[in-house]
Protein backbone atom coordinates (compact mmCIF):
# COMPACT_ATOMS: atom_id res chain seq x y z
CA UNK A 1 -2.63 -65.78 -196.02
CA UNK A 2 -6.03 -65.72 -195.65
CA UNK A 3 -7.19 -66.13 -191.82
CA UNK A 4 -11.20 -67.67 -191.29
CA UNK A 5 -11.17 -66.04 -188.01
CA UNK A 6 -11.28 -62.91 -189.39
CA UNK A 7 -13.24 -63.28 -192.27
CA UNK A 8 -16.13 -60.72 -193.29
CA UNK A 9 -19.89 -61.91 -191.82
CA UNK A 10 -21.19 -61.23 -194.81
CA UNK A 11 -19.38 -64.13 -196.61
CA UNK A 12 -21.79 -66.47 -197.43
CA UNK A 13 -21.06 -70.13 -196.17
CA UNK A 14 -18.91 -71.95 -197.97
CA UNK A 15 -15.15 -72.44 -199.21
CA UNK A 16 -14.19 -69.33 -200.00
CA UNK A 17 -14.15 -65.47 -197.79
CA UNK A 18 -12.34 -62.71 -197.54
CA UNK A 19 -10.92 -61.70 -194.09
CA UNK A 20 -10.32 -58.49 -192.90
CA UNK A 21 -7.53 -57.98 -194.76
CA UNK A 22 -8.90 -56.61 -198.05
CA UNK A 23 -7.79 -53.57 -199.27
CA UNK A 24 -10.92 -52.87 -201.75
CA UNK A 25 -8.77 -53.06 -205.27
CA UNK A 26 -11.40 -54.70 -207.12
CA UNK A 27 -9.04 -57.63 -208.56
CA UNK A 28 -11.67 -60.19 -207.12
CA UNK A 29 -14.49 -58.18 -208.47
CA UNK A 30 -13.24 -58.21 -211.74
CA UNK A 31 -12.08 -62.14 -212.06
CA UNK A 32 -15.13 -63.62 -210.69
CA UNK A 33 -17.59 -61.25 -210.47
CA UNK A 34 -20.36 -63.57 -210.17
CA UNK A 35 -19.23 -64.14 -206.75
CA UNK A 36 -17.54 -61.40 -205.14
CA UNK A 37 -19.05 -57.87 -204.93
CA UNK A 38 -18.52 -54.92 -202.77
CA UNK A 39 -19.46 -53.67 -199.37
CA UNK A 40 -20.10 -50.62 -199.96
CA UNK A 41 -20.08 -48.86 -196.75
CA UNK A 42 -16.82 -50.74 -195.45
CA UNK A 43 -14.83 -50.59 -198.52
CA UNK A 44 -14.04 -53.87 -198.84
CA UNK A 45 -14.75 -56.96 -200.87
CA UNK A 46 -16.55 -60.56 -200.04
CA UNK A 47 -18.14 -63.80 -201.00
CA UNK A 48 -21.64 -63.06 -202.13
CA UNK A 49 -22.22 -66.40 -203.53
CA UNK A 50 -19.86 -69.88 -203.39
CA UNK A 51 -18.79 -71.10 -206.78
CA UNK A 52 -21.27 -73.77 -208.51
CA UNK A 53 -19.49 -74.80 -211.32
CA UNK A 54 -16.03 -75.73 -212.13
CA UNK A 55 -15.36 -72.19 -214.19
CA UNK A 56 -16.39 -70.14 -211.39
CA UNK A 57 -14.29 -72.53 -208.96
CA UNK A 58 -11.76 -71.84 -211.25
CA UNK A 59 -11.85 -68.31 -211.37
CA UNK A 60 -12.28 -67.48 -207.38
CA UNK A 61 -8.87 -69.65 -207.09
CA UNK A 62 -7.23 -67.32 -209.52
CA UNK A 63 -8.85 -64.33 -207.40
CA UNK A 64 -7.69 -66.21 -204.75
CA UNK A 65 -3.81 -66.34 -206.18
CA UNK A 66 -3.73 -63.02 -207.49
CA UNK A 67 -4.94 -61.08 -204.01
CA UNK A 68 -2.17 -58.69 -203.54
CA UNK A 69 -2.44 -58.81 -199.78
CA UNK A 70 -3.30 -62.54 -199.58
CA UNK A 71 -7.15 -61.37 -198.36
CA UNK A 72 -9.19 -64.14 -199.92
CA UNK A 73 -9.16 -67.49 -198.71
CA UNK A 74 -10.64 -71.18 -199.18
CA UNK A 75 -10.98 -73.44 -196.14
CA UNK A 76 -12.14 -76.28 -198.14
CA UNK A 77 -15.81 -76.34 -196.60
CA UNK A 78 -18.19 -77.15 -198.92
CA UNK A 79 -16.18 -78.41 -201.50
């Protein structure tokens, strides 16, 4: 699970992050890519922008669910 205290900084405020325990495989990328994208130089993943309507919600939750290492998690802010 998902833990806020170590979440990326460059998470943009909101619901959903990812924490430091991404593992870069792109799963997020490719389900909602309208809101997660790369950092490049770490190699890891992260919430470049919160979701706005209900099929982007819908789609960082199955990001969310399908995280093989549990990386990406919603702490209800914001929504």
């Amino acid at each position: 699970m998902a833990e806020l205290e170590y979440k990326y900084e460059e998470n943009v405020a909101g619901a959903f992050y990812v924490d430091d325990q991404c593992i870069d495989c792109d799963l997020c990328r490719e389900t909602a890519e309208a809101n997660f994208t790369r950092h490049d130089d770490g190699g890891y993943s992260y919430v470049f922008k919160q979701p706005t309507t209900d099929e982007e919600r819908a789609l960082c939750e199955e990001a969310m669910e399908g995280c093989p290492v549990e990386a990406i998690g919603n702490d209800g802010e914001g929504g």
